[in-house]
Each structure stands twice: as C-alpha cells, then as structure tokens.
N, C-alpha and C. Protein backbone atom coordinates (compact mmCIF):
# COMPACT_ATOMS: atom_id res chain seq x y z
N UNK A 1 -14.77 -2.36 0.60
CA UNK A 1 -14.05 -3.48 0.04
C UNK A 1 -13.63 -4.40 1.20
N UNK A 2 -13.63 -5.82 0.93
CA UNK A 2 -13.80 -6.64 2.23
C UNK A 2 -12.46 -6.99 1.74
N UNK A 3 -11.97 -8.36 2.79
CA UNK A 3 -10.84 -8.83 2.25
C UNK A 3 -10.65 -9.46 0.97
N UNK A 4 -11.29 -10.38 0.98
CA UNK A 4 -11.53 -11.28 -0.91
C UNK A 4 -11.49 -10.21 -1.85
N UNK A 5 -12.07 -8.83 -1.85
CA UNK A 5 -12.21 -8.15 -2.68
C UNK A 5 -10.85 -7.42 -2.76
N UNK A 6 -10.34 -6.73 -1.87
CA UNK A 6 -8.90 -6.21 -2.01
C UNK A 6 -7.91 -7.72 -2.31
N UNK A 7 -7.70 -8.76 -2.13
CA UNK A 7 -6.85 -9.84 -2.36
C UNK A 7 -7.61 -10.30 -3.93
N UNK A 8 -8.29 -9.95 -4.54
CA UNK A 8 -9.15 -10.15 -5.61
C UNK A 8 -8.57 -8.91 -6.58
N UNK A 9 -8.77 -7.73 -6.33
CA UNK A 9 -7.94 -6.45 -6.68
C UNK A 9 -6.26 -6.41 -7.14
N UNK A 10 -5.67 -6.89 -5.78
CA UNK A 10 -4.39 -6.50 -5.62
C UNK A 10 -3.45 -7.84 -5.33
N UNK A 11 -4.05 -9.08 -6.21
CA UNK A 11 -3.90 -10.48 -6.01
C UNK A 11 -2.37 -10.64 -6.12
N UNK A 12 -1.32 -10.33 -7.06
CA UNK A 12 -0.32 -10.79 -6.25
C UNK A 12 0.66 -10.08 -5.03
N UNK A 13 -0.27 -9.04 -4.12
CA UNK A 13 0.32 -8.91 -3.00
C UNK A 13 0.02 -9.91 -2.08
N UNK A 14 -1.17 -10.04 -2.32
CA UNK A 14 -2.24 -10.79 -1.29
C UNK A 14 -1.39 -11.84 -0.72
N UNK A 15 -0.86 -12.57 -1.55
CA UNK A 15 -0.41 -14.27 -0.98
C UNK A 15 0.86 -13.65 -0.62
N UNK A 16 1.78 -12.31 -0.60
CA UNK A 16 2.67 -12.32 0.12
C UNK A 16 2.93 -12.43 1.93
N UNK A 17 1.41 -12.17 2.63
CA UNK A 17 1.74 -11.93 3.82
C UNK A 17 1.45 -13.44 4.58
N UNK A 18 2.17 -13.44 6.08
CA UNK A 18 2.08 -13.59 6.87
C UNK A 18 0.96 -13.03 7.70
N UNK A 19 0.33 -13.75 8.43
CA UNK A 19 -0.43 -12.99 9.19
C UNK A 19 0.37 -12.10 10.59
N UNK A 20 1.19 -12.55 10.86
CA UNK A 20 2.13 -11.64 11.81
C UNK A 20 3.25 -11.03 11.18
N UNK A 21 3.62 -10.64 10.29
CA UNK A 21 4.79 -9.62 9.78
C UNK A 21 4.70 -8.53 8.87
N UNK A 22 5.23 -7.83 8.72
CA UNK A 22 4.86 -7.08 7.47
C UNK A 22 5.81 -7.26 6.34
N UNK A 23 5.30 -6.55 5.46
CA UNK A 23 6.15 -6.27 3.91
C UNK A 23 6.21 -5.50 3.12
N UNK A 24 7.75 -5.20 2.57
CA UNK A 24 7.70 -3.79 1.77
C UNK A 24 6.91 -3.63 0.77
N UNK A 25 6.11 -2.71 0.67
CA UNK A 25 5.60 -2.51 -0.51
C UNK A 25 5.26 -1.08 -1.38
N UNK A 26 5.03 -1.38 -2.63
CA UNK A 26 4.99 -0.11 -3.49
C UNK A 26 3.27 0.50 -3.81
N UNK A 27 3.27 1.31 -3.30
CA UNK A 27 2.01 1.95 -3.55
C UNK A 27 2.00 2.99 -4.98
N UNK A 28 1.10 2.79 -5.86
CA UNK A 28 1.31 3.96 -7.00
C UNK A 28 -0.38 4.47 -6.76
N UNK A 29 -0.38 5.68 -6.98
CA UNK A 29 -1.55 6.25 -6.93
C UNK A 29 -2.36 6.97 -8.59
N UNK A 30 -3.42 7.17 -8.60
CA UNK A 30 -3.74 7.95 -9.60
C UNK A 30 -3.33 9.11 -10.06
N UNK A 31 -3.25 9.99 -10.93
CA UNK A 31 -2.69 10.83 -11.35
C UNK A 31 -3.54 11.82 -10.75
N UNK A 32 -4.63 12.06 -10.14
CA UNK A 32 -5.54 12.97 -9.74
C UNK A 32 -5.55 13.05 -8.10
N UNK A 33 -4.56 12.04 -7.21
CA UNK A 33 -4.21 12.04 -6.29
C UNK A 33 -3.56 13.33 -5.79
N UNK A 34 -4.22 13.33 -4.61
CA UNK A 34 -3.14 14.30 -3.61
C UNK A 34 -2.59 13.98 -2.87
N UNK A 35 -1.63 13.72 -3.02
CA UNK A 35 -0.06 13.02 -2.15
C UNK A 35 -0.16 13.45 -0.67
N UNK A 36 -0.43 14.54 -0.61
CA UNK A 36 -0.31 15.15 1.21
C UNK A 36 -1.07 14.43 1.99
N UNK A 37 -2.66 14.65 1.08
CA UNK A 37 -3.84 13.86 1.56
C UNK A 37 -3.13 12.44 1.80
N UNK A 38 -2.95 11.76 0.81
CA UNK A 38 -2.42 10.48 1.14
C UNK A 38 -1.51 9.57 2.31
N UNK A 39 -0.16 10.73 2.24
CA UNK A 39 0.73 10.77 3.29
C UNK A 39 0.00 11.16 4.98
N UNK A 40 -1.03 11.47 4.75
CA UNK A 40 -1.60 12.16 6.09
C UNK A 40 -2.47 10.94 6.91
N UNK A 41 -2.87 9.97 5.37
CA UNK A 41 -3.82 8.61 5.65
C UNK A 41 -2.72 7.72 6.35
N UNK A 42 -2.03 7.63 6.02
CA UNK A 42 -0.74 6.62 6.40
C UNK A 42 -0.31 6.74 7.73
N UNK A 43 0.07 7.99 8.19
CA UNK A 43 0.33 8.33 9.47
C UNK A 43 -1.01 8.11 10.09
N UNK A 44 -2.48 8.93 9.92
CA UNK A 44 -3.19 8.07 10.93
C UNK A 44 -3.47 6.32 10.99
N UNK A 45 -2.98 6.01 10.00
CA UNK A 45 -3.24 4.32 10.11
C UNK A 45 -2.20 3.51 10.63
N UNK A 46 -1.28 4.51 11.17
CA UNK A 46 -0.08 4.10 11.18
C UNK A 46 1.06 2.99 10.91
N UNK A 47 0.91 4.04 9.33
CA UNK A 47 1.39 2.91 8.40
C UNK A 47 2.57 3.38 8.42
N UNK A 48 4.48 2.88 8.38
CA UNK A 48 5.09 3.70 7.80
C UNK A 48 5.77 3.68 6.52
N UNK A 49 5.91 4.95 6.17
CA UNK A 49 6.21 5.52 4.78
C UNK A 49 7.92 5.40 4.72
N UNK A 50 8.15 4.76 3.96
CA UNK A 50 9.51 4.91 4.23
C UNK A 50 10.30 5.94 3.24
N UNK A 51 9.94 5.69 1.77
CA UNK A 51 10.32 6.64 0.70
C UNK A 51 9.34 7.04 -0.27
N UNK A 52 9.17 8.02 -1.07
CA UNK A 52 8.07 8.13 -2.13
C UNK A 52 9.44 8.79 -3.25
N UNK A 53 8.56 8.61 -4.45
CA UNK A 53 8.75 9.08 -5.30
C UNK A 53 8.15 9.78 -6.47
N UNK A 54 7.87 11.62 -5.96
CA UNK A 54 6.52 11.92 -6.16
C UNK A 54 6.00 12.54 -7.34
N UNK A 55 7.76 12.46 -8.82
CA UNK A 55 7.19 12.06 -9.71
C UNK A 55 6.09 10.80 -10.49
N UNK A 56 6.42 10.22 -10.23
CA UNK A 56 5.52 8.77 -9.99
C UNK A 56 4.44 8.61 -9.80
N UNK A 57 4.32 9.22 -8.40
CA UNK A 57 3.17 9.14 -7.30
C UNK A 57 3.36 7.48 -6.87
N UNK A 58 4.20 7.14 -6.43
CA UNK A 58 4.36 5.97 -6.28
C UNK A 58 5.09 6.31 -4.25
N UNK A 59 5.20 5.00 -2.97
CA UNK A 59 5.12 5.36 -2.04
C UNK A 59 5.26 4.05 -1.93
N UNK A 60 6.87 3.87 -0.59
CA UNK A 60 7.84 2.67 -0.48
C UNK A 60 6.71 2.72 0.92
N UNK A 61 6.15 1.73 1.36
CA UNK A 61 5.75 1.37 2.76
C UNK A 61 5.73 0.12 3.18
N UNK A 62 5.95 -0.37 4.88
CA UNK A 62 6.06 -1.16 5.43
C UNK A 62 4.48 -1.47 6.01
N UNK A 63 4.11 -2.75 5.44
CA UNK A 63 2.40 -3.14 5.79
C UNK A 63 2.27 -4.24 6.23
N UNK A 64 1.53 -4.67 7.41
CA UNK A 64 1.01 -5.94 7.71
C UNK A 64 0.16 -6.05 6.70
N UNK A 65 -0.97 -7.30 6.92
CA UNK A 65 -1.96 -7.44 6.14
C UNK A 65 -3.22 -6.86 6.64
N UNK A 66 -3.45 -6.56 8.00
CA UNK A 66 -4.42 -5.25 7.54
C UNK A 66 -4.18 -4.25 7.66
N UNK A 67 -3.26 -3.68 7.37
CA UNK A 67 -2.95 -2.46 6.98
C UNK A 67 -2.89 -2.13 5.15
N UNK A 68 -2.24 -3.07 5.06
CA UNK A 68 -3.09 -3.48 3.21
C UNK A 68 -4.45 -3.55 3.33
N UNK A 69 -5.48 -3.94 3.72
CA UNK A 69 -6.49 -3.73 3.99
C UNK A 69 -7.17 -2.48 3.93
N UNK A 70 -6.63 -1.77 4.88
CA UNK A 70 -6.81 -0.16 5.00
C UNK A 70 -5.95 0.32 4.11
N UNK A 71 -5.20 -0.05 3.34
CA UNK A 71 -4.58 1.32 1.71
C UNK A 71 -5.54 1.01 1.06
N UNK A 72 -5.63 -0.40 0.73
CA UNK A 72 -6.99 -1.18 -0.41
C UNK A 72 -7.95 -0.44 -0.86
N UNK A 73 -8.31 0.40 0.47
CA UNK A 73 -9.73 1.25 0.52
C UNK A 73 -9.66 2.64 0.29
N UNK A 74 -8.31 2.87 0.08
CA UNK A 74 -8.24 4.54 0.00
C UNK A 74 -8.50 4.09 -1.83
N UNK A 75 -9.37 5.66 -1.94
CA UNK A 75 -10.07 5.89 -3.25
C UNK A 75 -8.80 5.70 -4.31
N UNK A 76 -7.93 6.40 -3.85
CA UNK A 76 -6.97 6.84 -5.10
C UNK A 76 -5.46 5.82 -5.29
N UNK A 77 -5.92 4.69 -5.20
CA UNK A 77 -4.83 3.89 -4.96
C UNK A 77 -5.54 2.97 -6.36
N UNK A 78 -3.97 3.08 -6.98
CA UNK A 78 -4.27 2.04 -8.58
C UNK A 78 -3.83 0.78 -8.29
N UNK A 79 -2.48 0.95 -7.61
CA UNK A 79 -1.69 -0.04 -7.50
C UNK A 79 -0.92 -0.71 -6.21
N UNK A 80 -1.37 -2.12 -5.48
CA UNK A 80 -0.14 -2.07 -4.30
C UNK A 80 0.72 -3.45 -5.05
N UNK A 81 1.93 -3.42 -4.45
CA UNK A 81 2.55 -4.38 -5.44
C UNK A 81 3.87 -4.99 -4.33
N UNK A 82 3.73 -6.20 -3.74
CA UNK A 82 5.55 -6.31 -3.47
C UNK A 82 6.82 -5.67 -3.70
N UNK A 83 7.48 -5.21 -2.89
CA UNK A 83 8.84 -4.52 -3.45
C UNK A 83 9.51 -6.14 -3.59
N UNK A 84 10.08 -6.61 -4.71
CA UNK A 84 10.58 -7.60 -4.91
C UNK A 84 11.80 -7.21 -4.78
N UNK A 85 12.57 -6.03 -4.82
CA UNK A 85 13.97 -5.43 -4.62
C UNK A 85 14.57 -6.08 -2.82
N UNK A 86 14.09 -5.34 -2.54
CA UNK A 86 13.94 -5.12 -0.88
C UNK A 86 12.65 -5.98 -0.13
N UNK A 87 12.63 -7.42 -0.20
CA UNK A 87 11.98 -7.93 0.39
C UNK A 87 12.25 -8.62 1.95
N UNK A 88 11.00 -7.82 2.99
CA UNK A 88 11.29 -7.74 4.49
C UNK A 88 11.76 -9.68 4.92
C-alpha cells in the first residue's frame, strides 16, 4: 500500500498531519488480531504506544505521517482514526 492508497483507506486521518509532527491516534484492530504481535510491530517501528484498550482491540499511539504509513500496512488494522479527545 503506497501513500494515496493508505490516505485513500484511512482518509480522514490523512489530512490531519503535518509533515514534521505527530498525532494522537486510535488504532482498532480486527477481531482475529494478536495484540502482542501487534504491540511488538510498534516498538520495532518505533512507534509509541501510549494506552490500549484490549477489550476493544483498539491502541492510543503517537504517529508522524510515516509512521501511519507503516501501521497502514500491518494486515490486521481496520481502523486508524484521530484522537479528537486529546489532540497533539
């Protein structure tokens, strides 16, 4: 998935970034997800995780825009979305 295609996907995160800052955001995953697996992608991309909530499967993280890039592409990702609560 290139960029157009994840900003095509996950369109109203897309127009949130800056190219130099990041932003909070909510990750929800599939129900067939494995959270560990997931949490394990983050740390090598070094993304950070700030809170999850793993009834949900949902996951509070701080992302530039390519680092959205690199969640975009993990298989098991339904949803990335602005935290509109807590915006950086």
């Amino acid at each position: 998935m290139n960029e157009k295609e994840a900003c095509e996907k996950f369109a109203p995160i897309c127009h949130e970034f800056d190219n130099n800052h990041s932003i909070l955001a909510i990750v929800t995953l599939t129900l067939k997800a494995d959270q560990n697996e997931f949490k394990r992608f983050l740390a090598e991309q070094d993304i950070a995780l700030l809170s999850t909530i793993e009834v949900t499967d949902q996951f509070f993280i701080s992302i530039t825009k390519s680092q959205f890039l690199s969640v975009s592409h993990y298989p098991d990702v339904r949803l990335i979305q602005a935290d509109k609560f807590n915006p950086r």
